[in-house]
PDB file of N, CA and C in Angstrom:
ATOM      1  N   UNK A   1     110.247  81.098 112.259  1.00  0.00           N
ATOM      2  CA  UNK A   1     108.932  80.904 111.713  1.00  0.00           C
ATOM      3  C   UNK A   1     109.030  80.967 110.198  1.00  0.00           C
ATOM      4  N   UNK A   2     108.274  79.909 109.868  1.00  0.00           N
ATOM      5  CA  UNK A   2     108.517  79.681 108.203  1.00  0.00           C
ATOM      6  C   UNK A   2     107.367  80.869 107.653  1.00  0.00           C
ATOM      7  N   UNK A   3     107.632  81.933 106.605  1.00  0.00           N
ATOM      8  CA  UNK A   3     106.638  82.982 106.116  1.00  0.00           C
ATOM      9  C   UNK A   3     106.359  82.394 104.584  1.00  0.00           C
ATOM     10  N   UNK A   4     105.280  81.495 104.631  1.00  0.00           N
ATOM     11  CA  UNK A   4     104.903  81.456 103.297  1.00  0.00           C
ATOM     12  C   UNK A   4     103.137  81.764 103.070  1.00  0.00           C
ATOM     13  N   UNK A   5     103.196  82.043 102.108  1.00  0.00           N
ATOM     14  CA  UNK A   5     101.711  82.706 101.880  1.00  0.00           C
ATOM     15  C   UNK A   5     101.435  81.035 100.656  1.00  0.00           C
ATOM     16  N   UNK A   6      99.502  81.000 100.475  1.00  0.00           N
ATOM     17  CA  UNK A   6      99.363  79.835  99.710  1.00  0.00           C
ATOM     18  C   UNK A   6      99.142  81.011  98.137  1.00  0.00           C
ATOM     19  N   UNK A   7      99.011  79.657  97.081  1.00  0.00           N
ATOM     20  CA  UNK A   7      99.228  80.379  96.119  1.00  0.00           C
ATOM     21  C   UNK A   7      98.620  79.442  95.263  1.00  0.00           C
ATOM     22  N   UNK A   8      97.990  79.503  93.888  1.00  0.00           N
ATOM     23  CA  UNK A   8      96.851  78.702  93.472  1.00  0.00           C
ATOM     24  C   UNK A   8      97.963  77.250  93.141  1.00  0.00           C
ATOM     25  N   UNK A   9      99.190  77.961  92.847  1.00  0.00           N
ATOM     26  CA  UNK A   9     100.106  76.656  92.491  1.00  0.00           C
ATOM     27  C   UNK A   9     100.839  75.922  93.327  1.00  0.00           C
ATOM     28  N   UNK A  10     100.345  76.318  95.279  1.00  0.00           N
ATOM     29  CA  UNK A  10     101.316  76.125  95.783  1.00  0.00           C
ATOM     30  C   UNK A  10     101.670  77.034  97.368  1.00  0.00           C
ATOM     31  N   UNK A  11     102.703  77.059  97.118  1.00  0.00           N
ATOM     32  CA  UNK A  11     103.205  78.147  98.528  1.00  0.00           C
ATOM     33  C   UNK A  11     104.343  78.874  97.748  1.00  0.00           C
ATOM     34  N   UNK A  12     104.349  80.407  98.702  1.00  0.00           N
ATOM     35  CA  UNK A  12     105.648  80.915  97.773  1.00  0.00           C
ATOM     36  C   UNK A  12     106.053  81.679  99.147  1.00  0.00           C
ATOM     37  N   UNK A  13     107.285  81.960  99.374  1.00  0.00           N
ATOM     38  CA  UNK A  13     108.195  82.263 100.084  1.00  0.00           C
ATOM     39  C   UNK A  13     107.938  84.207 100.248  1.00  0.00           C
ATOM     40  N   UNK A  14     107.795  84.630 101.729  1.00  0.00           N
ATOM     41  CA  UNK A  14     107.388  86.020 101.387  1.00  0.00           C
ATOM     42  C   UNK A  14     108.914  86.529 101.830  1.00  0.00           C
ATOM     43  N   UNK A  15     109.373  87.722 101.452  1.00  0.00           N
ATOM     44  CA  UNK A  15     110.604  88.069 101.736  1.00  0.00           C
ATOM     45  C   UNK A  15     110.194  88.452 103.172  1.00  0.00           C
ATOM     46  N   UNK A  16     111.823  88.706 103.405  1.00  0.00           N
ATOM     47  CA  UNK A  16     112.198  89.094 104.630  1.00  0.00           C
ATOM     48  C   UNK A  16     111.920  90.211 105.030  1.00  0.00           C
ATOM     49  N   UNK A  17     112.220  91.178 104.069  1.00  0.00           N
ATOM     50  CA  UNK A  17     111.879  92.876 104.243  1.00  0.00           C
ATOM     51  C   UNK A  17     111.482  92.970 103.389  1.00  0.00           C
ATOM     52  N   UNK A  18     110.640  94.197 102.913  1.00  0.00           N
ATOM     53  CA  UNK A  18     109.911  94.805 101.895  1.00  0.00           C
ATOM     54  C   UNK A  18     110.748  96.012 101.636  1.00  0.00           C
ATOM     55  N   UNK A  19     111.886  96.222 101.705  1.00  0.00           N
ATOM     56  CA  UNK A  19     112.696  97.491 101.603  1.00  0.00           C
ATOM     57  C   UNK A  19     113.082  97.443 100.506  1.00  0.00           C
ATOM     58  N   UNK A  20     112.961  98.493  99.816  1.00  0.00           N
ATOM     59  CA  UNK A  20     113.783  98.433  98.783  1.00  0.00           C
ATOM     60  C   UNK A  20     114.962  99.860  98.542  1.00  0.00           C
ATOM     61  N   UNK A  21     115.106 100.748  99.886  1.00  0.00           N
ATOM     62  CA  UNK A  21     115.322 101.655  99.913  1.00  0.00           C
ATOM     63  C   UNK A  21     117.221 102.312 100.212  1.00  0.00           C
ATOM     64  N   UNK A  22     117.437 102.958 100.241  1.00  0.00           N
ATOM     65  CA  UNK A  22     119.517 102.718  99.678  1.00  0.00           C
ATOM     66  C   UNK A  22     119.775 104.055 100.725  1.00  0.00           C
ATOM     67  N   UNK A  23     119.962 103.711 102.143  1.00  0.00           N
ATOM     68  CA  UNK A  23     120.349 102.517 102.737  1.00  0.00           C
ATOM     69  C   UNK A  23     119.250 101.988 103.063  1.00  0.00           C
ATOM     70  N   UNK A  24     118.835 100.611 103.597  1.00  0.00           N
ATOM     71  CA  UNK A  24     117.816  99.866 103.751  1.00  0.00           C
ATOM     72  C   UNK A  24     117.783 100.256 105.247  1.00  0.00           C
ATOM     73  N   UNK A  25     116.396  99.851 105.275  1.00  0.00           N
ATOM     74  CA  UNK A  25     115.790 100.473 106.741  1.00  0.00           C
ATOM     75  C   UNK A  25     115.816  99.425 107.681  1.00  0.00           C
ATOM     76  N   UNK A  26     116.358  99.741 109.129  1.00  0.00           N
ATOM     77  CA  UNK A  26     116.134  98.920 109.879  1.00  0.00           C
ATOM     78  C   UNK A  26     115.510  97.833 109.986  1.00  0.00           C
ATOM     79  N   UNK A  27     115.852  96.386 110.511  1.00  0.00           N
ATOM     80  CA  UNK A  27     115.136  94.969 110.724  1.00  0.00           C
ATOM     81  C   UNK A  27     114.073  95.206 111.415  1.00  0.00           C
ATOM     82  N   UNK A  28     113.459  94.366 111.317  1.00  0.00           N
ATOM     83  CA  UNK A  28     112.302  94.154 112.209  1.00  0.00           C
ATOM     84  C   UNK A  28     112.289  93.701 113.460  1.00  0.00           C
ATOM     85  N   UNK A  29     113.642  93.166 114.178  1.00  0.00           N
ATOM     86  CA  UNK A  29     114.038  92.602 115.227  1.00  0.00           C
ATOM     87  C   UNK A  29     114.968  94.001 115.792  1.00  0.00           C
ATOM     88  N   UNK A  30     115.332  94.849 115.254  1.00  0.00           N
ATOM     89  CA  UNK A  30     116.045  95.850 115.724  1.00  0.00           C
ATOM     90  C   UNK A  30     115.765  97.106 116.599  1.00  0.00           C
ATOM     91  N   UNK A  31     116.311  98.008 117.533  1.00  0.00           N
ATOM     92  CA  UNK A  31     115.895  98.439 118.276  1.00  0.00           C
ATOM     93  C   UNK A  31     115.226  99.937 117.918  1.00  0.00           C
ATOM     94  N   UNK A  32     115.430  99.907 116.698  1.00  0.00           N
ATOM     95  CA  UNK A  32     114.820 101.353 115.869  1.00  0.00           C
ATOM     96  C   UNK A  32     114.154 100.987 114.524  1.00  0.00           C
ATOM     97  N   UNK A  33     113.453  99.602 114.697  1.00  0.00           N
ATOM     98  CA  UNK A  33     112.300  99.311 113.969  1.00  0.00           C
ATOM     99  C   UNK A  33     111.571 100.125 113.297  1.00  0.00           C
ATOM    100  N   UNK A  34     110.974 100.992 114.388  1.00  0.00           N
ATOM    101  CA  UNK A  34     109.728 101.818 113.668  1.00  0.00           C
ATOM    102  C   UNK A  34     110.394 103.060 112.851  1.00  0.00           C
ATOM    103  N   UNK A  35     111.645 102.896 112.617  1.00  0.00           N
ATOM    104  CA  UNK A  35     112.049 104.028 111.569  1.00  0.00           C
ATOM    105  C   UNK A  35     112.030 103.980 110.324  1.00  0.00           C
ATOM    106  N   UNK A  36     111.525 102.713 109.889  1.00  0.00           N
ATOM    107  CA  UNK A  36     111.497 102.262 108.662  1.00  0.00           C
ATOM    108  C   UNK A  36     110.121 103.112 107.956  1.00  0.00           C
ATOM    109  N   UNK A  37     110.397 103.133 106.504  1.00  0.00           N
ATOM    110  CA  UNK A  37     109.249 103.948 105.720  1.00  0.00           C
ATOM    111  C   UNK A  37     108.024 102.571 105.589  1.00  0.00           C
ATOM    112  N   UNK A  38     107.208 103.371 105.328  1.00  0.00           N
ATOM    113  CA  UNK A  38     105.469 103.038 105.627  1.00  0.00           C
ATOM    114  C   UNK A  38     105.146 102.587 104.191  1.00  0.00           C
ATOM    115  N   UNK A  39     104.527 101.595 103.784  1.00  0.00           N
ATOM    116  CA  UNK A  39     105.021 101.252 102.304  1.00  0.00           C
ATOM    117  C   UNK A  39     102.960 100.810 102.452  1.00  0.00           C
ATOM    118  N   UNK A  40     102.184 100.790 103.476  1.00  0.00           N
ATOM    119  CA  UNK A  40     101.032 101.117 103.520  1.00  0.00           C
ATOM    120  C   UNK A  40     100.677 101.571 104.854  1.00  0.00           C
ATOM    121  N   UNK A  41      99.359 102.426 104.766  1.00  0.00           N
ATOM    122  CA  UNK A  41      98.854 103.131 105.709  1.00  0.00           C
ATOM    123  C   UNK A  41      97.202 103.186 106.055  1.00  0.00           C
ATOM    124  N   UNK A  42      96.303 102.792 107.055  1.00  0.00           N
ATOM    125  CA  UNK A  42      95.469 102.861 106.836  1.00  0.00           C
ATOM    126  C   UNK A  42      94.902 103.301 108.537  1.00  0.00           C
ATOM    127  N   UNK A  43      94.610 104.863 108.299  1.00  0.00           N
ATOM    128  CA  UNK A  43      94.759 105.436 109.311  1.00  0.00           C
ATOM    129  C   UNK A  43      92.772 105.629 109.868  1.00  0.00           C
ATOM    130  N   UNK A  44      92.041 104.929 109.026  1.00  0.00           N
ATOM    131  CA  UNK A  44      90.767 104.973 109.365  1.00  0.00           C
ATOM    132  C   UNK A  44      90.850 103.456 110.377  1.00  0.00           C
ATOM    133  N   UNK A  45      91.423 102.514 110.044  1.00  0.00           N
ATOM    134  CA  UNK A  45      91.638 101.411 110.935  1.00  0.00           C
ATOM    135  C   UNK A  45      92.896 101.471 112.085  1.00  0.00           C
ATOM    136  N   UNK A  46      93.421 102.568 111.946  1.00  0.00           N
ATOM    137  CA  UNK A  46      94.783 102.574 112.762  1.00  0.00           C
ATOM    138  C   UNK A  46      95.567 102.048 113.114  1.00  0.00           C
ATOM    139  N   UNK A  47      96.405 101.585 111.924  1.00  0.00           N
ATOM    140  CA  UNK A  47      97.565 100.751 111.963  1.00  0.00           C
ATOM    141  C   UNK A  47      97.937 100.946 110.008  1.00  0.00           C
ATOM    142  N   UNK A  48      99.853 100.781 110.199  1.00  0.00           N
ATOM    143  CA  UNK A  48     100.279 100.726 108.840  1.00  0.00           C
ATOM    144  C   UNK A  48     101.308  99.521 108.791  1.00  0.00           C
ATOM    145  N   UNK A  49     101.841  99.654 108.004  1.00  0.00           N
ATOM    146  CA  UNK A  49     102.581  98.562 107.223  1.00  0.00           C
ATOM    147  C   UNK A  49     103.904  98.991 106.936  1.00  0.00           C
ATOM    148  N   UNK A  50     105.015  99.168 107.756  1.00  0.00           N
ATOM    149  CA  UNK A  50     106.485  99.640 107.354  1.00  0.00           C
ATOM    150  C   UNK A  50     107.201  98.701 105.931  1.00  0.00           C
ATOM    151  N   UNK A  51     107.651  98.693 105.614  1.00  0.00           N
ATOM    152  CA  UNK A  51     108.693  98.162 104.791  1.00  0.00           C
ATOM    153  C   UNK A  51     109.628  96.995 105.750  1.00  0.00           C
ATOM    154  N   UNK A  52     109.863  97.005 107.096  1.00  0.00           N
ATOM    155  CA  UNK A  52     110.573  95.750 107.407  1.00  0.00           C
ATOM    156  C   UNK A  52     110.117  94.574 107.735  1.00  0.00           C
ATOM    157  N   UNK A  53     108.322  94.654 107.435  1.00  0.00           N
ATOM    158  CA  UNK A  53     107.482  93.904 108.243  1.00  0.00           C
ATOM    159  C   UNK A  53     106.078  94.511 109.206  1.00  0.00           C
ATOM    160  N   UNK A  54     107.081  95.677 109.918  1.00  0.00           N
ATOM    161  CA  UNK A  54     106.141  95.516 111.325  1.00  0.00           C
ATOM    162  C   UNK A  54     104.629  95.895 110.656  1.00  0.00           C
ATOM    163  N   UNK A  55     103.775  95.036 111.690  1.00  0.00           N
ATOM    164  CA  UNK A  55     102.428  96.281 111.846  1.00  0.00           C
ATOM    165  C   UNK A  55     102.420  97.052 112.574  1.00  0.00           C
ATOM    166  N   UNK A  56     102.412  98.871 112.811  1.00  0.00           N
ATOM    167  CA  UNK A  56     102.408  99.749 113.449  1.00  0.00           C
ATOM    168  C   UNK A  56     100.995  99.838 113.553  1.00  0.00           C
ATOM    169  N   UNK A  57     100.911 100.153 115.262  1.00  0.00           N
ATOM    170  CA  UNK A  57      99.262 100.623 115.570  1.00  0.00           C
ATOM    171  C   UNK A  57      99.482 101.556 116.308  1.00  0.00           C
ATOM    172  N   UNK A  58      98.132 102.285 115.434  1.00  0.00           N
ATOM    173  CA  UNK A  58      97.947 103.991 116.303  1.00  0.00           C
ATOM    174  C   UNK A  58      98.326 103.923 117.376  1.00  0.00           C
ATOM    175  N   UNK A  59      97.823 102.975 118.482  1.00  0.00           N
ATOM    176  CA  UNK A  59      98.474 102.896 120.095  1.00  0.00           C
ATOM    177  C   UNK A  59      99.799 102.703 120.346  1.00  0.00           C
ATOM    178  N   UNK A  60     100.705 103.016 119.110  1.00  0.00           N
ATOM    179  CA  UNK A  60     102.151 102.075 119.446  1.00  0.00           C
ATOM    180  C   UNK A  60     102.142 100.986 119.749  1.00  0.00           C
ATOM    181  N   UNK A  61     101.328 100.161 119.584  1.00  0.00           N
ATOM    182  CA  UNK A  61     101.619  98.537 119.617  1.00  0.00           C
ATOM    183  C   UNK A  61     102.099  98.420 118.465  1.00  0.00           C
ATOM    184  N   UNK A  62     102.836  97.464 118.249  1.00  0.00           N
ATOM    185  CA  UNK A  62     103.003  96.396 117.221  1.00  0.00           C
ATOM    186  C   UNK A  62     103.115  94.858 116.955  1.00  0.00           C
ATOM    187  N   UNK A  63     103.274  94.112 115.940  1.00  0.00           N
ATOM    188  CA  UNK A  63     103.191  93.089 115.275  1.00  0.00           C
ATOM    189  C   UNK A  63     104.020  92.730 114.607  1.00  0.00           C
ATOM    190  N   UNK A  64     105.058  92.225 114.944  1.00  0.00           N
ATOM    191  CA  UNK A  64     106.126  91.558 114.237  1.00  0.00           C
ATOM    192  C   UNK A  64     105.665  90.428 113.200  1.00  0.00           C
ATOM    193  N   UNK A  65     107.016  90.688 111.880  1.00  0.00           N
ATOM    194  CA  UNK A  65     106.829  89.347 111.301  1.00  0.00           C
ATOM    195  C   UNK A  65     106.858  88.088 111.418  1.00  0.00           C
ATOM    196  N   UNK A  66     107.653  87.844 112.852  1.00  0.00           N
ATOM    197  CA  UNK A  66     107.900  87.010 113.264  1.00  0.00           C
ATOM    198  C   UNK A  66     106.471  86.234 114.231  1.00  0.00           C
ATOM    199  N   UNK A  67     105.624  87.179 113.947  1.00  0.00           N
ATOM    200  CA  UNK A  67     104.320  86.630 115.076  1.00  0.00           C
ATOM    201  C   UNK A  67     103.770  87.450 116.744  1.00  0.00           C
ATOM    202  N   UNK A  68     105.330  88.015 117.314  1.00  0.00           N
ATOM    203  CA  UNK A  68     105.648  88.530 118.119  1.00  0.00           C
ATOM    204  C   UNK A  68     104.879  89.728 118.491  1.00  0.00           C
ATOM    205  N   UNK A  69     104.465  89.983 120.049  1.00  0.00           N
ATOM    206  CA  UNK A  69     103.330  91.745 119.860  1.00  0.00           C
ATOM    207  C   UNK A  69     104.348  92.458 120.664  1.00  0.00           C
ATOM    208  N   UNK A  70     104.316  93.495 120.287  1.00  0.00           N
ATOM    209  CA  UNK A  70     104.995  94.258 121.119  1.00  0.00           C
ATOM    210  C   UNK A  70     103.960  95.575 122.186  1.00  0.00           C
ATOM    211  N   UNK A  71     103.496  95.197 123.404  1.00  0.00           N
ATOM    212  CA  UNK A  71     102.730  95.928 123.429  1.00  0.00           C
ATOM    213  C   UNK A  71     102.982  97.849 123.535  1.00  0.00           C
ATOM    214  N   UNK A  72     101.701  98.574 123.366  1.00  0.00           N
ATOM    215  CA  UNK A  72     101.513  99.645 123.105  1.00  0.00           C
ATOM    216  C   UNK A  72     102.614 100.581 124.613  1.00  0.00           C
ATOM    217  N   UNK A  73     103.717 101.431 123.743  1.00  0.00           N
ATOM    218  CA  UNK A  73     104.498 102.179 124.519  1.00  0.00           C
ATOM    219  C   UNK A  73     104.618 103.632 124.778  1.00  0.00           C
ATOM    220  N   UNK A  74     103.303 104.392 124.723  1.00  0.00           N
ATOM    221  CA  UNK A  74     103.283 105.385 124.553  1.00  0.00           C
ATOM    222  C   UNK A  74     103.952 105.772 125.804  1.00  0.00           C
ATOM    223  N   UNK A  75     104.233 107.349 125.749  1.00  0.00           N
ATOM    224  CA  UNK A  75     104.719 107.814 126.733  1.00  0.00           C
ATOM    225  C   UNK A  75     103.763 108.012 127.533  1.00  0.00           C
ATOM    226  N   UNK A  76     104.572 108.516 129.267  1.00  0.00           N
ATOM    227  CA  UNK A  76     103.799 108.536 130.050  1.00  0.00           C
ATOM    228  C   UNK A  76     103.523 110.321 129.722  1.00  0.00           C
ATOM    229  N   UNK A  77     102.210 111.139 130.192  1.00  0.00           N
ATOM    230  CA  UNK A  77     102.110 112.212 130.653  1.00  0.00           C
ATOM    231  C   UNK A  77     102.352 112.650 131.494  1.00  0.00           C
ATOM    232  N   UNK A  78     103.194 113.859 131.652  1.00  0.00           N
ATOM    233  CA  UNK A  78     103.277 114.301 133.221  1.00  0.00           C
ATOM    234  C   UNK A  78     102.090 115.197 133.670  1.00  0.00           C
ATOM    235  N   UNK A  79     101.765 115.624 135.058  1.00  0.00           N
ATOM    236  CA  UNK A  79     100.444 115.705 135.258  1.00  0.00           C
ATOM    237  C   UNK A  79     100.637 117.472 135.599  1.00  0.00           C
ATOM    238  N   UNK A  80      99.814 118.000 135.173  1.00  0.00           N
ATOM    239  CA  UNK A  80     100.177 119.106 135.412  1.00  0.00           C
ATOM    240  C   UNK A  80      99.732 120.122 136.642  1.00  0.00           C
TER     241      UNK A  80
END
């Protein structure tokens, strides 16, 4: 999927990751995604913004850059 945002002059190319961090944080296609740092947060709407892309939602769903949902994986409760 081509990621370009419009721009008054045009289209411009959005990066791949937003990391800028040493070592860089997991891909967005990778299996420990959500370990990446939170580079926005907006916990009155419930969901943030990692650094590799994803959208994290309060429910554990997410939103890949790629377009992709990952649905919500919370754990199960055991019943007591």
């Amino acid at each position: 999927m081509d990621r370009t945002t419009p721009t008054v002059t045009g289209t411009r190319r959005l990066p791949d990751s937003l990391c800028t961090h040493t070592p860089t944080c997991p891909a967005a296609d990778s299996p420990d995604r959500e370990a990446a740092h939170t580079i926005a947060s907006h916990p009155e709407q419930g969901w943030s913004l990692l650094c590799n892309g994803v959208l994290l939602f309060e429910d554990t769903g997410e939103l890949l850059p790629d377009g992709k949902v990952i649905t919500p994986h919370r754990p199960l409760v055991a019943a007591a």
